[in-house]
N, C-alpha and C. Protein backbone atom coordinates (compact mmCIF):
# COMPACT_ATOMS: atom_id res chain seq x y z
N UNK A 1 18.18 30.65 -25.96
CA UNK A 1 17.59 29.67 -25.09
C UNK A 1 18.57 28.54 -24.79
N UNK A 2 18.91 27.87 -25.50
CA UNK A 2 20.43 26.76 -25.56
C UNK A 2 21.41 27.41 -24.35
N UNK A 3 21.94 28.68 -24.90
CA UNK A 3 22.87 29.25 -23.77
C UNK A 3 22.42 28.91 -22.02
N UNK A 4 20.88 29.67 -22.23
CA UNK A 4 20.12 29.39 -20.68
C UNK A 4 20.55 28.14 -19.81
N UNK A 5 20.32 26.97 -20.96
CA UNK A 5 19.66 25.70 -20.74
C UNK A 5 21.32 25.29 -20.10
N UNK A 6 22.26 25.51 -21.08
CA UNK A 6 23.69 24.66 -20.28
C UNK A 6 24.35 25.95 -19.38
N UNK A 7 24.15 27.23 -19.47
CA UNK A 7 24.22 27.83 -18.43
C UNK A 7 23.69 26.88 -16.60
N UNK A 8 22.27 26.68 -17.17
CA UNK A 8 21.88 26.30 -15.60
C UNK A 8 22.14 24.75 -15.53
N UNK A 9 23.18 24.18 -16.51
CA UNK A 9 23.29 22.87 -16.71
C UNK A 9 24.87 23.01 -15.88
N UNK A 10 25.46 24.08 -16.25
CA UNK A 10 27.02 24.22 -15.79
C UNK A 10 27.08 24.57 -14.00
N UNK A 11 26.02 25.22 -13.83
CA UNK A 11 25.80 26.08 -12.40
C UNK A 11 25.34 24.87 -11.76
N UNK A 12 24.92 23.53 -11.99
CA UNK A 12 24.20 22.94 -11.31
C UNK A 12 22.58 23.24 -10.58
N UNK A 13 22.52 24.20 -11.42
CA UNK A 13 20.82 23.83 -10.94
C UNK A 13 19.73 23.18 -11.32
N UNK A 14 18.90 22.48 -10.87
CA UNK A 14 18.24 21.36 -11.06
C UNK A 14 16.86 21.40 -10.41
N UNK A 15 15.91 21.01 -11.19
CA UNK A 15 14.27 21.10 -9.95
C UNK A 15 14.70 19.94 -9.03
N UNK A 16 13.83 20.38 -8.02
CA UNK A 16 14.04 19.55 -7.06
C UNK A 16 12.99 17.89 -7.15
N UNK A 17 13.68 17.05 -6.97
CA UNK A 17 13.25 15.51 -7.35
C UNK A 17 11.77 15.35 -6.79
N UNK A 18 10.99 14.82 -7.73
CA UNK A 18 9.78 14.05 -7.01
C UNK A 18 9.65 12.88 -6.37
N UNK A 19 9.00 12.82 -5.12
CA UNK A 19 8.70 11.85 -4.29
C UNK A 19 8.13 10.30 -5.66
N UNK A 20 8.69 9.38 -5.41
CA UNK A 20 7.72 8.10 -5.94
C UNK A 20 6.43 7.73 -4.62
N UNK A 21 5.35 8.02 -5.58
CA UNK A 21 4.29 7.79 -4.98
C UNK A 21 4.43 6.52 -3.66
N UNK A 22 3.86 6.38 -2.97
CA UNK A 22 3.82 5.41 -1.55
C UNK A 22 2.85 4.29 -2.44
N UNK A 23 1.58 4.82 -3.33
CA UNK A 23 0.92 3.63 -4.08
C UNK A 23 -0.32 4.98 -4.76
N UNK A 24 -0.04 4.10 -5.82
CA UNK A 24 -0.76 4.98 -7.05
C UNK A 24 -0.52 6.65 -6.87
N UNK A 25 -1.53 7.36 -6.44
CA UNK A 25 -0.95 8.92 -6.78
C UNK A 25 -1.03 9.65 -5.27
N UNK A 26 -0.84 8.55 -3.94
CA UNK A 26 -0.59 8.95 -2.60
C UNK A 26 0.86 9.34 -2.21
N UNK A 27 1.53 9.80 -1.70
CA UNK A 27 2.55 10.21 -1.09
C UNK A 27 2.48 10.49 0.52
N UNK A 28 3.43 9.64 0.89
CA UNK A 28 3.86 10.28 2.46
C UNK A 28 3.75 11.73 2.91
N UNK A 29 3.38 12.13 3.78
CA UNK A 29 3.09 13.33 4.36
C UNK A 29 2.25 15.06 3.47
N UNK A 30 1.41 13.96 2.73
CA UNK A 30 0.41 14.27 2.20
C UNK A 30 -1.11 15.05 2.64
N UNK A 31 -1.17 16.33 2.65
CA UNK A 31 -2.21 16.51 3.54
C UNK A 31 -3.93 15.67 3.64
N UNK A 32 -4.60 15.93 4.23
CA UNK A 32 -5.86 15.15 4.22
C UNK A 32 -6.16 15.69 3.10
N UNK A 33 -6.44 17.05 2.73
CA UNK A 33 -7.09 17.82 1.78
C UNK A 33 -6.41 17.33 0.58
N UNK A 34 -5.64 17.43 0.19
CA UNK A 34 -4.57 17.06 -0.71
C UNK A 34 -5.48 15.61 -1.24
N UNK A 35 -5.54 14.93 -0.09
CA UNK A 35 -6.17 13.23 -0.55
C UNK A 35 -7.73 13.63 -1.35
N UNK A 36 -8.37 14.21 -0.09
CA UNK A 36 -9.78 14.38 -0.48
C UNK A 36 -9.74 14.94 -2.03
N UNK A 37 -9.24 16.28 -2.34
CA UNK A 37 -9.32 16.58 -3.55
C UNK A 37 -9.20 15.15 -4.82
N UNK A 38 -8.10 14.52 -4.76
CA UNK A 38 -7.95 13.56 -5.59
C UNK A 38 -9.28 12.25 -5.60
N UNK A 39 -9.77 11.83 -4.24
CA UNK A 39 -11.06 11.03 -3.79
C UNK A 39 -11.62 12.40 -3.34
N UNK A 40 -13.07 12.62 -4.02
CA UNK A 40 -14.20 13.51 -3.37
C UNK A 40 -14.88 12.10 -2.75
N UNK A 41 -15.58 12.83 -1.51
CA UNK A 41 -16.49 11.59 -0.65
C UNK A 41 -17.60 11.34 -2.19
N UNK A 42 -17.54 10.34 -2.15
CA UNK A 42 -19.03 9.82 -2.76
C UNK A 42 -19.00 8.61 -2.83
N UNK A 43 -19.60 7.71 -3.91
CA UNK A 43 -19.75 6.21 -4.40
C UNK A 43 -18.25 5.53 -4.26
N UNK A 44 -18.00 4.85 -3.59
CA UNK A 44 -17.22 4.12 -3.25
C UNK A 44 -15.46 4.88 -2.48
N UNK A 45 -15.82 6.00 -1.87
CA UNK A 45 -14.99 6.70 -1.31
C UNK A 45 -15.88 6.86 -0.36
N UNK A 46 -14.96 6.71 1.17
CA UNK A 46 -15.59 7.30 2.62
C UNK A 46 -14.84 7.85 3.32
N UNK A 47 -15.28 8.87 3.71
CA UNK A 47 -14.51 9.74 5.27
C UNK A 47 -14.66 9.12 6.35
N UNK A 48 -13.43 9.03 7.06
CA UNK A 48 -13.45 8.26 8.43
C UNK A 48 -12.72 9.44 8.97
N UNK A 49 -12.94 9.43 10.66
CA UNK A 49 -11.95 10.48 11.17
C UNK A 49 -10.29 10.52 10.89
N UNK A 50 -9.70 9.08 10.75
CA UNK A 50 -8.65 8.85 10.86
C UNK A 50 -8.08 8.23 9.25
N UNK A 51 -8.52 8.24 8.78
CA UNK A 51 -8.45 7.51 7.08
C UNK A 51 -9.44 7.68 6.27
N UNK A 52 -9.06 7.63 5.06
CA UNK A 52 -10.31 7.68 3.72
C UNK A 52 -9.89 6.08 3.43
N UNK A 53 -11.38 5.54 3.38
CA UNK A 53 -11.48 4.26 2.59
C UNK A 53 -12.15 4.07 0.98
N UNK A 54 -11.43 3.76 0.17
CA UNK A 54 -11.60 3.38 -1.01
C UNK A 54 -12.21 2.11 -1.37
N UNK A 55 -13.26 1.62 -2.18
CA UNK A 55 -13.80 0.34 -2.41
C UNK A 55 -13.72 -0.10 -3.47
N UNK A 56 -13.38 -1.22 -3.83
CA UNK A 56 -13.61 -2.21 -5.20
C UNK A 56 -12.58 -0.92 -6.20
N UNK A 57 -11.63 -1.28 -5.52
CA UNK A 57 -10.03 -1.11 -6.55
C UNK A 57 -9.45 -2.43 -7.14
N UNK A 58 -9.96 -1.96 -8.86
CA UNK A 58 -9.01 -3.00 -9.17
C UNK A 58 -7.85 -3.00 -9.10
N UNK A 59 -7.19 -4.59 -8.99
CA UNK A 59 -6.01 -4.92 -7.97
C UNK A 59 -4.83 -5.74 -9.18
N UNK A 60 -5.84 -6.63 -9.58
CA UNK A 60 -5.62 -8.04 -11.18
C UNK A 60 -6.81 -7.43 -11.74
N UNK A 61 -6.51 -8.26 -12.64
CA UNK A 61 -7.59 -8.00 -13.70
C UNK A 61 -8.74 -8.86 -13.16
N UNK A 62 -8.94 -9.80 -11.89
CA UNK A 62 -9.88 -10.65 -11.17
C UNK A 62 -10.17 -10.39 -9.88
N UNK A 63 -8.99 -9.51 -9.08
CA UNK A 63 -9.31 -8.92 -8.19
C UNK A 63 -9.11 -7.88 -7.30
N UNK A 64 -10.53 -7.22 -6.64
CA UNK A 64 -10.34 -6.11 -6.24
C UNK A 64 -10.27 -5.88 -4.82
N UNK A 65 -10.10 -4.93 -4.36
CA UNK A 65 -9.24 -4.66 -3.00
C UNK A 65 -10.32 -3.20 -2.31
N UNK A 66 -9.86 -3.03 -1.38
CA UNK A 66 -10.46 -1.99 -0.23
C UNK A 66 -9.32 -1.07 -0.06
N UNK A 67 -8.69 0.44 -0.27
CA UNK A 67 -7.45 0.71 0.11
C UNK A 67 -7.82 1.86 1.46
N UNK A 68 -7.25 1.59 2.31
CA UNK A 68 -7.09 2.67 3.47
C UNK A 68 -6.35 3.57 3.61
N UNK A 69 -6.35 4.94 3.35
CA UNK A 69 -5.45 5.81 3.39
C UNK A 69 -5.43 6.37 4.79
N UNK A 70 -4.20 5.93 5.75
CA UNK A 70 -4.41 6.23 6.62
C UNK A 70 -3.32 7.56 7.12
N UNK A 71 -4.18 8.33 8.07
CA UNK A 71 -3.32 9.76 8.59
C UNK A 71 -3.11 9.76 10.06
N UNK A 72 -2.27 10.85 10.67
CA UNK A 72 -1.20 10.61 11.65
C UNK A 72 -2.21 11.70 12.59
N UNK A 73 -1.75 12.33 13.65
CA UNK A 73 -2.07 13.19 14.38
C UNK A 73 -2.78 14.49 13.69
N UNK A 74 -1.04 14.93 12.72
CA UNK A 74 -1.12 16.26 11.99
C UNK A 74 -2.08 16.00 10.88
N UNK A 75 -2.79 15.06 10.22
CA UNK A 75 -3.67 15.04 9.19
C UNK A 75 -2.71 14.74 7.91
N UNK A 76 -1.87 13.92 8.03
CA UNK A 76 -0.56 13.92 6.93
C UNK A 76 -0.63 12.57 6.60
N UNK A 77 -0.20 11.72 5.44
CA UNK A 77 -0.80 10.33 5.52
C UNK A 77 0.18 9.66 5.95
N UNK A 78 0.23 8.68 6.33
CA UNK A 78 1.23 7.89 7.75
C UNK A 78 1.61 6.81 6.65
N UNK A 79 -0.21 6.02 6.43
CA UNK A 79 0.26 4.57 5.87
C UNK A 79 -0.92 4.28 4.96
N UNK A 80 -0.33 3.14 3.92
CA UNK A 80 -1.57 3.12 3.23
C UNK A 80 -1.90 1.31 3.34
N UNK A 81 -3.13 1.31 3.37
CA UNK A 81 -2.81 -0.76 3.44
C UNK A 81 -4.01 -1.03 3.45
N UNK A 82 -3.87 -1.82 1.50
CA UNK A 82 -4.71 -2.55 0.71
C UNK A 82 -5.30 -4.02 1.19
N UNK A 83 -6.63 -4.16 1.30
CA UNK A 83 -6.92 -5.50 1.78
C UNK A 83 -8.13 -5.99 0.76
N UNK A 84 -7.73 -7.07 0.50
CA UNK A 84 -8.14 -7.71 -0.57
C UNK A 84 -9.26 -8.17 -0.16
N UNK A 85 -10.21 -7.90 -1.44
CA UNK A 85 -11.43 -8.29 -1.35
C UNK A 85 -12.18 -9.95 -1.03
N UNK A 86 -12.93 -10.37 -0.30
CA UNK A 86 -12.65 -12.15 -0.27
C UNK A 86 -12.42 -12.53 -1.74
N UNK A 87 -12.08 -13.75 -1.65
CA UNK A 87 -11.72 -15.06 -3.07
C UNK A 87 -12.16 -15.98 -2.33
N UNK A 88 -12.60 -16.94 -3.77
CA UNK A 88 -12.55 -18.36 -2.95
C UNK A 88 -11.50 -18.90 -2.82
N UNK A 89 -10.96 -19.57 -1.72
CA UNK A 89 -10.00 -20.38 -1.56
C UNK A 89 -8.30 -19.33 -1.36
N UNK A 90 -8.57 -18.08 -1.60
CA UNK A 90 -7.51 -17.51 -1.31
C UNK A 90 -6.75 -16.66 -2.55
N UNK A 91 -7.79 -16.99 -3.79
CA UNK A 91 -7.04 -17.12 -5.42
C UNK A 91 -6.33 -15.56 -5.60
N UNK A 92 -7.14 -14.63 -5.11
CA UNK A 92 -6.21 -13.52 -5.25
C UNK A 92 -5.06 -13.33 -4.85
N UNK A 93 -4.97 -13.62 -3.21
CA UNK A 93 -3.70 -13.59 -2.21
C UNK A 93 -2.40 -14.64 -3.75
N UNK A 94 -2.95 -15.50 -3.72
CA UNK A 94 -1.91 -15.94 -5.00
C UNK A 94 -1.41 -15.06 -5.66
N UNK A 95 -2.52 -14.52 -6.85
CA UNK A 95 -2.45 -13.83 -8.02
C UNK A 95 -1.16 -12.30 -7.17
N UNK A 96 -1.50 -11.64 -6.43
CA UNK A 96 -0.86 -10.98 -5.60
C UNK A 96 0.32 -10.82 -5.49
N UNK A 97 0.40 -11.93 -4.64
CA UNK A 97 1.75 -12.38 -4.01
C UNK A 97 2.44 -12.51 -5.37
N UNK A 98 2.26 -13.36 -6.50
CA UNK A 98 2.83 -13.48 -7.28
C UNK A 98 3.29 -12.23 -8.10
N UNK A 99 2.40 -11.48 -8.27
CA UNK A 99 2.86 -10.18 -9.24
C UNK A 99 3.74 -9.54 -8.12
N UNK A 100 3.45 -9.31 -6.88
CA UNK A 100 4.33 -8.25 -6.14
C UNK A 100 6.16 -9.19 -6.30
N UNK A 101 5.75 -10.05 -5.93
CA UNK A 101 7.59 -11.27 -6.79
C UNK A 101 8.43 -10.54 -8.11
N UNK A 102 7.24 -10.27 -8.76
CA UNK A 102 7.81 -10.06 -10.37
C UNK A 102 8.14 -8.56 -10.41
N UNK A 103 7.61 -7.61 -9.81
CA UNK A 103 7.82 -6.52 -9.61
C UNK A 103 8.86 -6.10 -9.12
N UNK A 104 8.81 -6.82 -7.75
CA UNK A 104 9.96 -6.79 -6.72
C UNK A 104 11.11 -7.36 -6.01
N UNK A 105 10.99 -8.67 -6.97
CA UNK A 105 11.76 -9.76 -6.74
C UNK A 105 11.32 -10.64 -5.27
N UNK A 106 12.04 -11.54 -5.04
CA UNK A 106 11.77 -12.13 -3.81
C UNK A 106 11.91 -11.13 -2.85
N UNK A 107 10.21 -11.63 -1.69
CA UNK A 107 10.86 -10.54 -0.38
C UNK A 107 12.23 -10.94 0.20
N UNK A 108 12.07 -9.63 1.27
CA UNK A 108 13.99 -9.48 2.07
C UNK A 108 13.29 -10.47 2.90
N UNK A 109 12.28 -10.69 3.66
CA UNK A 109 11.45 -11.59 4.57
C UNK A 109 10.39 -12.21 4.58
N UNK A 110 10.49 -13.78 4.58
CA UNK A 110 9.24 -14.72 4.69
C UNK A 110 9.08 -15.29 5.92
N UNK A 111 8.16 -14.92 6.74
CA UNK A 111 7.94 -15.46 7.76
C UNK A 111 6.15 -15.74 8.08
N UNK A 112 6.21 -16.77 9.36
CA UNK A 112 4.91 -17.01 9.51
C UNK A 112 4.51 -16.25 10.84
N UNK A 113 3.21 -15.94 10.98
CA UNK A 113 2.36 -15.44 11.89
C UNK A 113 1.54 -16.27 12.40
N UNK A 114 1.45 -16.33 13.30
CA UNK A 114 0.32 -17.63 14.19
C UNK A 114 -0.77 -16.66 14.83
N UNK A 115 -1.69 -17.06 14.72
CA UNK A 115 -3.07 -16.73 14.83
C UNK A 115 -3.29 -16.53 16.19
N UNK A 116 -4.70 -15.68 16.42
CA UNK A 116 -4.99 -15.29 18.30
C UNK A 116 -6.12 -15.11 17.82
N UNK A 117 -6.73 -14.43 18.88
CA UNK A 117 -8.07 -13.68 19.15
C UNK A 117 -8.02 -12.66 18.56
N UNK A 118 -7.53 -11.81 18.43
CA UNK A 118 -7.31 -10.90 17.90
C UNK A 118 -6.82 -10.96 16.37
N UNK A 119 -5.90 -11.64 15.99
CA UNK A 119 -5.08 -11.66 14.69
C UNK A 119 -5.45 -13.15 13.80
N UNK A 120 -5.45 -12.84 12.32
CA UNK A 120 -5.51 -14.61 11.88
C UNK A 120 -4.52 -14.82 11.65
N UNK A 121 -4.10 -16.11 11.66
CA UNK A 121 -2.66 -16.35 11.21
C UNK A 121 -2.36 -16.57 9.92
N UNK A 122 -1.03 -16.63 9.48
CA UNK A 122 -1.02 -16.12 7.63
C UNK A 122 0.88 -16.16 7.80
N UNK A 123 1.06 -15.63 6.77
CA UNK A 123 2.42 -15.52 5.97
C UNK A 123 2.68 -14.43 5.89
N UNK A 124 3.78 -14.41 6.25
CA UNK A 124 3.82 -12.39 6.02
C UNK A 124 5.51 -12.24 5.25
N UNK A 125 5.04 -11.45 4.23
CA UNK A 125 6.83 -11.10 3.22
C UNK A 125 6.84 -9.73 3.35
N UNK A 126 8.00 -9.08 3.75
CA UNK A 126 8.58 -8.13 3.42
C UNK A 126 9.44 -7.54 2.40
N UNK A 127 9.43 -6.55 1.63
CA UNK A 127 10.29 -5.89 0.56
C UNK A 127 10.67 -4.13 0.96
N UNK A 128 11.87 -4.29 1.28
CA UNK A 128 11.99 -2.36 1.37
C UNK A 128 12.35 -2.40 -0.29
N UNK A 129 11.74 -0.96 -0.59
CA UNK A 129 11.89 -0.23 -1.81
C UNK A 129 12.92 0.26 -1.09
N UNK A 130 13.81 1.21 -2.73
CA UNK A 130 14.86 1.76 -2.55
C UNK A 130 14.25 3.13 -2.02
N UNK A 131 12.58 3.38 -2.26
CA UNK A 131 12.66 4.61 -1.84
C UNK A 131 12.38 4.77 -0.51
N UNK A 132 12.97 4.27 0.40
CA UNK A 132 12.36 3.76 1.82
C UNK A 132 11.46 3.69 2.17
N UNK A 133 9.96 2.67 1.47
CA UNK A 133 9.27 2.84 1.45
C UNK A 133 8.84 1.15 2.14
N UNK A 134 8.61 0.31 3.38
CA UNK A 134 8.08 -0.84 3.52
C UNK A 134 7.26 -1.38 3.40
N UNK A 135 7.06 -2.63 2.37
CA UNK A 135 6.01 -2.98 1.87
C UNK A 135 5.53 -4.45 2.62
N UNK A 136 4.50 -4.77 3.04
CA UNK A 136 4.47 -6.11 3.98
C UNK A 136 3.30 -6.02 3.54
N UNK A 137 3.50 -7.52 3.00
CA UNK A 137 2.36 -8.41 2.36
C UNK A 137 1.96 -9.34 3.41
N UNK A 138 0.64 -9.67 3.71
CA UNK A 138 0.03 -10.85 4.70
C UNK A 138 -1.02 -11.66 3.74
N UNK A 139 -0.59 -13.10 3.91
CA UNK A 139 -1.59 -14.16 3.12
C UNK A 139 -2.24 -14.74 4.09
N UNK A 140 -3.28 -14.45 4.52
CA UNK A 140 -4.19 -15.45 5.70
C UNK A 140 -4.36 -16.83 5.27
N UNK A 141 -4.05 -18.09 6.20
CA UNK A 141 -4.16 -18.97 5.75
C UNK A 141 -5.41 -19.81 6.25
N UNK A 142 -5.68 -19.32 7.82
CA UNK A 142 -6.93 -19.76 8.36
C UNK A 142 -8.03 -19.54 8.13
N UNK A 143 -9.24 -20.33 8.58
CA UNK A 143 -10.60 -19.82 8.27
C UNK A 143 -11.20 -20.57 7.22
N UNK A 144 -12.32 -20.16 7.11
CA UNK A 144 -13.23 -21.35 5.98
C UNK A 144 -12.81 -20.67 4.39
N UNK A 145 -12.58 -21.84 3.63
CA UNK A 145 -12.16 -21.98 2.22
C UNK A 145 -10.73 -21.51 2.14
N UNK A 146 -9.76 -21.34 3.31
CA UNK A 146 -8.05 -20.94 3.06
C UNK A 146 -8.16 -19.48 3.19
N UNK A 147 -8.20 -18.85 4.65
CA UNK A 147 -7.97 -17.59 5.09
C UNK A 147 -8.89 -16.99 5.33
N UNK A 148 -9.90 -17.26 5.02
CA UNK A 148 -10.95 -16.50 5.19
C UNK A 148 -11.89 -16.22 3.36
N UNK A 149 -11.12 -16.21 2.82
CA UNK A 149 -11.95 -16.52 1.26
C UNK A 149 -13.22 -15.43 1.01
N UNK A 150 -14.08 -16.54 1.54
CA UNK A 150 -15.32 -15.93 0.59
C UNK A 150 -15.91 -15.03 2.09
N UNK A 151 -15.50 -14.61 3.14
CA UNK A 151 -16.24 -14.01 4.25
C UNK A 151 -15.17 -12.69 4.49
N UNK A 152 -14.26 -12.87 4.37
CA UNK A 152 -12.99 -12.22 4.89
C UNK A 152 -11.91 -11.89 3.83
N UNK A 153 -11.15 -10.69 3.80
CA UNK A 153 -10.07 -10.78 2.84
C UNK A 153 -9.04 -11.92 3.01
N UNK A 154 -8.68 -12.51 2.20
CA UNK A 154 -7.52 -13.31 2.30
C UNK A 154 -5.69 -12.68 2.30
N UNK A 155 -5.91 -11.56 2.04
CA UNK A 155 -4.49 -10.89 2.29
C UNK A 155 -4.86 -9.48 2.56
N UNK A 156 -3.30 -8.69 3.05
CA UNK A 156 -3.16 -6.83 3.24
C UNK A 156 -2.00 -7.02 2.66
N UNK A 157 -1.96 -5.61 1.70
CA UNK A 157 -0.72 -5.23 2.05
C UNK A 157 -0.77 -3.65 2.27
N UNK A 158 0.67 -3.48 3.47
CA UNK A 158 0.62 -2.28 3.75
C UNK A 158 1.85 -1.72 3.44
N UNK A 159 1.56 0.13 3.36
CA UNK A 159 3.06 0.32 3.26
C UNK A 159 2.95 1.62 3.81
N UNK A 160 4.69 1.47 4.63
CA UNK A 160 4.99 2.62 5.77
C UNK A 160 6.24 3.22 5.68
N UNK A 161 6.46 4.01 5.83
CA UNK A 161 7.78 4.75 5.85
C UNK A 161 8.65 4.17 7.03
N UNK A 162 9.91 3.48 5.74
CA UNK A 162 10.50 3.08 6.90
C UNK A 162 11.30 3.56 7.88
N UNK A 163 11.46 5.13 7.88
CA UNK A 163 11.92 5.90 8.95
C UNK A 163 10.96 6.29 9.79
N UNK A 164 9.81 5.81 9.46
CA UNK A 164 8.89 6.31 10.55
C UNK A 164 8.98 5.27 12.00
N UNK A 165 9.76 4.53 12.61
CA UNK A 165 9.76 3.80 13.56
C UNK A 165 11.18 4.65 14.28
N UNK A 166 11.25 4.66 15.29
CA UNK A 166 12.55 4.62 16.65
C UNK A 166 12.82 3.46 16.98
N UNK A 167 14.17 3.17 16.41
CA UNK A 167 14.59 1.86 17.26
C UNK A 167 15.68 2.08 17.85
């Protein structure tokens, strides 16, 4: 057995590397089925045509989140992006922001977003992983109690393959 082992150690053969998950046990181009098996529809899992939504994921040990697993044309998962359950005053988006720092060091980008009809306005940081994986955090700052709080999530974060854009 030894012989085998540096035999296929000398030849260079090697299994082929595993993907690092996109977030918890999801992966990029992941089939729908693939997801469903891991979430069966029931109590706090839902089928949508275009995404499975997950509810009351713990996030901290204080707070929990909504995660969207979202899929592409082919039924393959595109993107995934966590939105935090309300807080008062914003306390998770903190707690958050802060652990994703310690994890990941300072984002590559801090910038602000100004608010519309459509969008609230907030803070938005970016971090590419080494596994080209983009992670963009949003802290809402508008709205009643600091972003939206107790009605609205006070942050997302999403994450996308960062080869998935043409520029």
């Amino acid at each position: 057995m030894k012989k085998v082992i540096i035999a296929a150690l000398a030849l260079g053969i090697s299994a082929p590397a595993m993907a690092a998950p996109v977030w918890n046990n999801i992966e990029f181009g992941m089939t729908r089925s693939q997801v469903e098996a891991l979430y069966p529809k029931g109590k706090g899992v839902s089928y949508q045509p275009k995404n499975i939504e997950l509810s009351d994921i713990k996030i901290t040990e204080k707070c929990d989140a909504e995660v969207n697993i979202r899929f592409d044309d082919n039924g393959l998962v595109r993107e995934v992006m966590i939105a935090g359950n309300p807080s008062m005053g914003g306390r998770c988006s903190n707690d958050v922001l802060t652990a994703l720092s310690a994890k990941y060091g300072q984002p590559a980008n801090w910038d602000s977003s100004a608010g519309s009809i459509l969008a609230r306005q907030g803070k938005v940081a970016m971090w590419p992983r080494p596994d080209g994986v983009a992670m963009r955090f949003k802290k809402f700052e508008n709205g009643a109690f600091g972003g939206g709080g107790l009605g609205k999530s006070s942050w997302e974060l999403s994450y996308t393959k960062a080869d998935a854009i043409s520029l």
